[in-house]
Protein backbone atom coordinates (compact mmCIF):
# COMPACT_ATOMS: atom_id res chain seq x y z
CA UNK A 1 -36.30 -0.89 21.10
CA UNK A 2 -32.82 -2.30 21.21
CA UNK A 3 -32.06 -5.08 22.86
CA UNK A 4 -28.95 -4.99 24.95
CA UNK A 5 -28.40 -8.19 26.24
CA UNK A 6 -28.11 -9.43 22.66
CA UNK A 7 -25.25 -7.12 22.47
CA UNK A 8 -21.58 -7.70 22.82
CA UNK A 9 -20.19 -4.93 19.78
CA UNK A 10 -21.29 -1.52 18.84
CA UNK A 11 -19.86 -0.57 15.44
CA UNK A 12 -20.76 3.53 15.03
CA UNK A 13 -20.64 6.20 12.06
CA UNK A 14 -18.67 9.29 12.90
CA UNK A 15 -20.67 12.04 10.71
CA UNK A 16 -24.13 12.31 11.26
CA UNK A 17 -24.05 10.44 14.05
CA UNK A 18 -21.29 10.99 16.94
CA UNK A 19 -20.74 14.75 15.22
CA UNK A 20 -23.08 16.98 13.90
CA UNK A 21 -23.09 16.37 9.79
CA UNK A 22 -23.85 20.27 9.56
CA UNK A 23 -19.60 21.11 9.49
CA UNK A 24 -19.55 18.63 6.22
CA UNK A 25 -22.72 20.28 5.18
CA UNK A 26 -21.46 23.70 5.24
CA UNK A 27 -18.57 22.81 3.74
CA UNK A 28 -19.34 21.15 0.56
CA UNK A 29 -22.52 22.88 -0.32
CA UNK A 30 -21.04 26.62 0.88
CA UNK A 31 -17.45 27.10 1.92
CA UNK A 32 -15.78 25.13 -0.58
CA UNK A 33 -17.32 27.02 -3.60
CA UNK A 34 -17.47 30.13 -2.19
CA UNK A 35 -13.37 29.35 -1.75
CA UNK A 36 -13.47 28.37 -4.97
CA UNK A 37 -14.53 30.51 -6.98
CA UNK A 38 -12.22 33.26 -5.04
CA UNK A 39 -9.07 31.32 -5.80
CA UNK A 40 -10.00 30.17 -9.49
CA UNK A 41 -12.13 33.93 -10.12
CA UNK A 42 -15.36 32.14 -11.45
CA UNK A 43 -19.06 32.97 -10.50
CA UNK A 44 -19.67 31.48 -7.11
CA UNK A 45 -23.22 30.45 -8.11
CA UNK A 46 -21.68 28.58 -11.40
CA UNK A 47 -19.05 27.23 -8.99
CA UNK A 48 -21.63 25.62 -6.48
CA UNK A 49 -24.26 24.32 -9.20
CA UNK A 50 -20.36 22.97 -10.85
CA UNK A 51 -19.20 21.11 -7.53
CA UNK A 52 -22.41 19.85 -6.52
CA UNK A 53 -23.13 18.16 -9.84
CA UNK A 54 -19.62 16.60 -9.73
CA UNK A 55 -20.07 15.52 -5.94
CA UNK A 56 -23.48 13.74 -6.68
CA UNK A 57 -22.05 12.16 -9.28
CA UNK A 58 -19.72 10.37 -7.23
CA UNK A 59 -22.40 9.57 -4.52
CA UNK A 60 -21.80 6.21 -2.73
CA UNK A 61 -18.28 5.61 -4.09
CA UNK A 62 -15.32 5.52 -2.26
CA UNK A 63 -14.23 9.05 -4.42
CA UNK A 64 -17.10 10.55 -2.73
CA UNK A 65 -15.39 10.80 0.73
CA UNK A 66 -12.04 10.95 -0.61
CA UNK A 67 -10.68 14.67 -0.29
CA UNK A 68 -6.82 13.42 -2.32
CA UNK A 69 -9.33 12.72 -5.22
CA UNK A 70 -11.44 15.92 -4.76
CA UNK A 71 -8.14 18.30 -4.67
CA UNK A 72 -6.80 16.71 -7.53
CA UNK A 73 -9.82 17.38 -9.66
CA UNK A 74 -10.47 20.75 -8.25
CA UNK A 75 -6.68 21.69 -8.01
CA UNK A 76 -7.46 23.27 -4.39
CA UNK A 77 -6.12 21.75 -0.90
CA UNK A 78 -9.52 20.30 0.38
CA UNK A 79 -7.81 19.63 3.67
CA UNK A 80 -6.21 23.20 4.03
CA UNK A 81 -9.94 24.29 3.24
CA UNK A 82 -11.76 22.20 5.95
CA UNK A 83 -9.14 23.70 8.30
CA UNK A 84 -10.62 26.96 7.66
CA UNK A 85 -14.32 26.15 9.23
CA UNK A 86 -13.02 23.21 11.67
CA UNK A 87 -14.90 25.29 14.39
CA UNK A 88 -17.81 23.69 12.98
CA UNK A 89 -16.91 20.64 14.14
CA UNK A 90 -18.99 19.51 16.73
CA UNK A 91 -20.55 16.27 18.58
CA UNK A 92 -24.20 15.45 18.58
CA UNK A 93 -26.37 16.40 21.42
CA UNK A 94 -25.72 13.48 24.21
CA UNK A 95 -23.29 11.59 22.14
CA UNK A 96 -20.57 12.00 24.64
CA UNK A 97 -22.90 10.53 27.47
CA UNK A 98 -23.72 7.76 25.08
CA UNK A 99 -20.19 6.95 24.55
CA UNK A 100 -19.46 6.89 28.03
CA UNK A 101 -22.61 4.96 28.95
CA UNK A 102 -21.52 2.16 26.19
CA UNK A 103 -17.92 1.95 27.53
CA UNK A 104 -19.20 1.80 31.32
CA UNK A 105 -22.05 -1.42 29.80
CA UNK A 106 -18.28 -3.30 29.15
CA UNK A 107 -19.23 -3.81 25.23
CA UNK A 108 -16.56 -3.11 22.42
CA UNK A 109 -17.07 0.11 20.78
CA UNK A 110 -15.86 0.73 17.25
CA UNK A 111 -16.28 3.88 15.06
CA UNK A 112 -16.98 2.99 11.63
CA UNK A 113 -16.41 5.79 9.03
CA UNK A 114 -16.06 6.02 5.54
CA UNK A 115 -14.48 9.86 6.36
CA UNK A 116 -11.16 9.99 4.49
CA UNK A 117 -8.06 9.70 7.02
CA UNK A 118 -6.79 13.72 6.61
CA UNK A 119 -10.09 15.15 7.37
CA UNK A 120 -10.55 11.93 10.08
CA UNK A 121 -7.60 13.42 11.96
CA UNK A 122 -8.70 16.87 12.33
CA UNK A 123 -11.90 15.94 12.97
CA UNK A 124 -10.29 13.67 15.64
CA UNK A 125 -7.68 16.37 17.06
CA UNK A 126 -10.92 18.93 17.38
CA UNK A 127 -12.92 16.44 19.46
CA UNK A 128 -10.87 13.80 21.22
CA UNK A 129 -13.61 11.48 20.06
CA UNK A 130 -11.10 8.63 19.83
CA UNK A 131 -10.21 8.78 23.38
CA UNK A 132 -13.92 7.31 24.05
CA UNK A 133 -13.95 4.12 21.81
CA UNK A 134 -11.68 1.02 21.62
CA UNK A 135 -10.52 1.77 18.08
CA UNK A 136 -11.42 4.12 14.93
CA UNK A 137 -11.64 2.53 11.49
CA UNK A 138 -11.45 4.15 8.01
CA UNK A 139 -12.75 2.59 4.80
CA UNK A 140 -10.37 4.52 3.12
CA UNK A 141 -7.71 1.88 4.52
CA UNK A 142 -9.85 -1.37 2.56
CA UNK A 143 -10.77 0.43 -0.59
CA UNK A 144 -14.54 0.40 -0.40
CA UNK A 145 -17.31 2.30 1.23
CA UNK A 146 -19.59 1.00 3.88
CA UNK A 147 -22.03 0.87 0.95
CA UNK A 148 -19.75 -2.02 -0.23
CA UNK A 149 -21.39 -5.27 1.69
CA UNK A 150 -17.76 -6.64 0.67
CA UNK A 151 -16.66 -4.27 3.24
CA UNK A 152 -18.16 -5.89 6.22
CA UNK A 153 -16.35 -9.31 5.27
CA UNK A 154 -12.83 -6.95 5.32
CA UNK A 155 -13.80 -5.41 8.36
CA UNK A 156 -14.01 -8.64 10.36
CA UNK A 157 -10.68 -9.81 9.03
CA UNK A 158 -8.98 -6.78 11.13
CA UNK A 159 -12.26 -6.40 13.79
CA UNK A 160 -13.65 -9.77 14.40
CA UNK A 161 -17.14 -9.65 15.17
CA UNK A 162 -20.56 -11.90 15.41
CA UNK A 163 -22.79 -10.17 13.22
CA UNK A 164 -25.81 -11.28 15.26
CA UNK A 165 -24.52 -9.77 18.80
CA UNK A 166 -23.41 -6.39 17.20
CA UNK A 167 -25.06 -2.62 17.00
CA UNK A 168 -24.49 -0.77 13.45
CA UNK A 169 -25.53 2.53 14.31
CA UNK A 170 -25.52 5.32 11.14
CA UNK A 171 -27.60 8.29 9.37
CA UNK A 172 -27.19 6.82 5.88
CA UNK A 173 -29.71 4.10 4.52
CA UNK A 174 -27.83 2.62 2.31
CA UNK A 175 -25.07 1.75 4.86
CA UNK A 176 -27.95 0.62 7.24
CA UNK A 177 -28.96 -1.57 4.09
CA UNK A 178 -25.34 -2.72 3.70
CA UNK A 179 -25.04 -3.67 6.99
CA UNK A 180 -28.40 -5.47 7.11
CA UNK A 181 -27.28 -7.73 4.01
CA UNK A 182 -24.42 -8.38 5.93
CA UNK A 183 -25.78 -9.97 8.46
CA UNK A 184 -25.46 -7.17 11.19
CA UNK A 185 -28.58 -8.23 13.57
CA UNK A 186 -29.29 -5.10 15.18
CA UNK A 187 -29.58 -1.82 13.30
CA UNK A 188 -30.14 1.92 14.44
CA UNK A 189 -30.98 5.21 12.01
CA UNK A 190 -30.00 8.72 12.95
CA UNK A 191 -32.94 10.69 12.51
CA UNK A 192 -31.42 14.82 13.16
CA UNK A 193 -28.11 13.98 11.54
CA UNK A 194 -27.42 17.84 10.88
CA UNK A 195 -28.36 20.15 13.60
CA UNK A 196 -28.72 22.56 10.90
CA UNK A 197 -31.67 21.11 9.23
CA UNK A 198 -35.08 19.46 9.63
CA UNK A 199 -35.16 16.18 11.76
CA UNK A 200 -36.52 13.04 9.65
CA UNK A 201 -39.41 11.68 10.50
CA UNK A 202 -38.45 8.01 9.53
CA UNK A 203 -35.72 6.33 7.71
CA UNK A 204 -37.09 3.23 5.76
CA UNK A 205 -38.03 0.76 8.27
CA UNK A 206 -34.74 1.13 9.93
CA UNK A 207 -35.66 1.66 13.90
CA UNK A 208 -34.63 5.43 14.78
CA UNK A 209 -34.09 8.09 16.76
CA UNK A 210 -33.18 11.75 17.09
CA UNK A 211 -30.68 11.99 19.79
CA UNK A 212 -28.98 9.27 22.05
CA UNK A 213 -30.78 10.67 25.12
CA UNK A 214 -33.52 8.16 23.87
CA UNK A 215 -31.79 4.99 24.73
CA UNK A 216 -29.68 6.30 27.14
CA UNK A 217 -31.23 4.50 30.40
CA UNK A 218 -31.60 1.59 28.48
CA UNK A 219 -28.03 0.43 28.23
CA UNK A 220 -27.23 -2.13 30.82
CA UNK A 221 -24.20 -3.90 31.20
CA UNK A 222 -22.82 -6.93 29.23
CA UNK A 223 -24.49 -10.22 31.07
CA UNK A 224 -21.55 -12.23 32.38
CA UNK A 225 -23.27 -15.66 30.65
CA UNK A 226 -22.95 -13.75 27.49
């Protein structure tokens, strides 16, 4: 499993894997073109078949996340929209305990998300969740994804890390792949990213797990020799 006394940094994702991915889910795949097609009057089945062509087609970019892009090309307020089903926001089981257990081991905890900063503050004033971590970082604010291995190199420049003693902890492989190429020693998949659908069973050869309650006794404090 993980090894904590390698570990001085735990860098974490925000959807998928401190909240439940299901709000974002629902969102793009059902409220927004549902929304849609009431304000613009077109089918809501052509409207959904529409939006998720042109969301796939961005997959992995920077655009992808960004809701300024996705209301200019829609000509709807994404963020006025996500406000409408922010009861859907929600943590993952145990991720609060894990939080608490990581700040308690003494390490540095960083959330790493490539969530664009409007939807990152609601999602934020809904949950708290930056109240349990020593900072919250936006890709949005370096101009590349996590996907981007270029990113990692920013990242350090405002987050200085050793790549070796740090945790990347996220639902998305290619991000897991990103990091690996990086350099980022110690990797961890989120297997039930969406409480709304089936758990994976594996992701790549990425170690994984469902929920935090896992690893939970495992985390030990930071050795005072490291």
């Amino acid at each position: 499993m993980i090894d904590w006394s390698a570990l001085d940094t735990v860098f974490l994702d925000m959807d998928g894997t401190l909240l439940d991915l299901h709000f974002d889910s629902h969102f793009w795949l059902d409220h927004l073109p549902r929304r849609y097609a009431a304000l613009k009057s077109v089918d809501p089945g052509e409207a959904r078949t529409s939006i998720v062509s042109m969301i796939e087609s961005e997959k992995g970019s920077l655009q992808w996340y960004c809701v300024d892009y996705w209301s200019d090309r829609l000509d709807v307020d994404i963020t006025a929209l996500k406000r409408e089903v922010a009861d859907r926001i929600a943590y993952r089981p145990h991720a609060e305990s894990f939080l608490g257990a990581i700040r308690e081991s003494g390490r540095r905890c960083v959330i790493v998300t490539n969530c664009h900063p409007k939807p990152l503050e609601l999602k934020l004033e809904r949950t708290g969740l930056d109240r349990h971590v020593d900072r919250v970082v936006s890709t949005h604010d370096f101009g590349r994804p996590k996907e981007d291995i270029q990113f990692w190199t920013d990242l350090a420049g405002i987050e200085p890390y050793d790549p070796t003693r740090t945790l990347m902890v996220d639902d998305s492989l290619p991000v897991l792949e990103s990091a690996r190429r990086a350099g980022i020693a110690h990797l961890l998949a989120i297997l039930a990213p969406d409480s709304q659908m089936p758990e994976r069973s594996a992701l790549a050869d990425f170690l994984g797990i469902h929920h935090f309650d896992e690893i939970l006794e495992q985390i030990q404090p930071v050795p005072t020799s490291a």
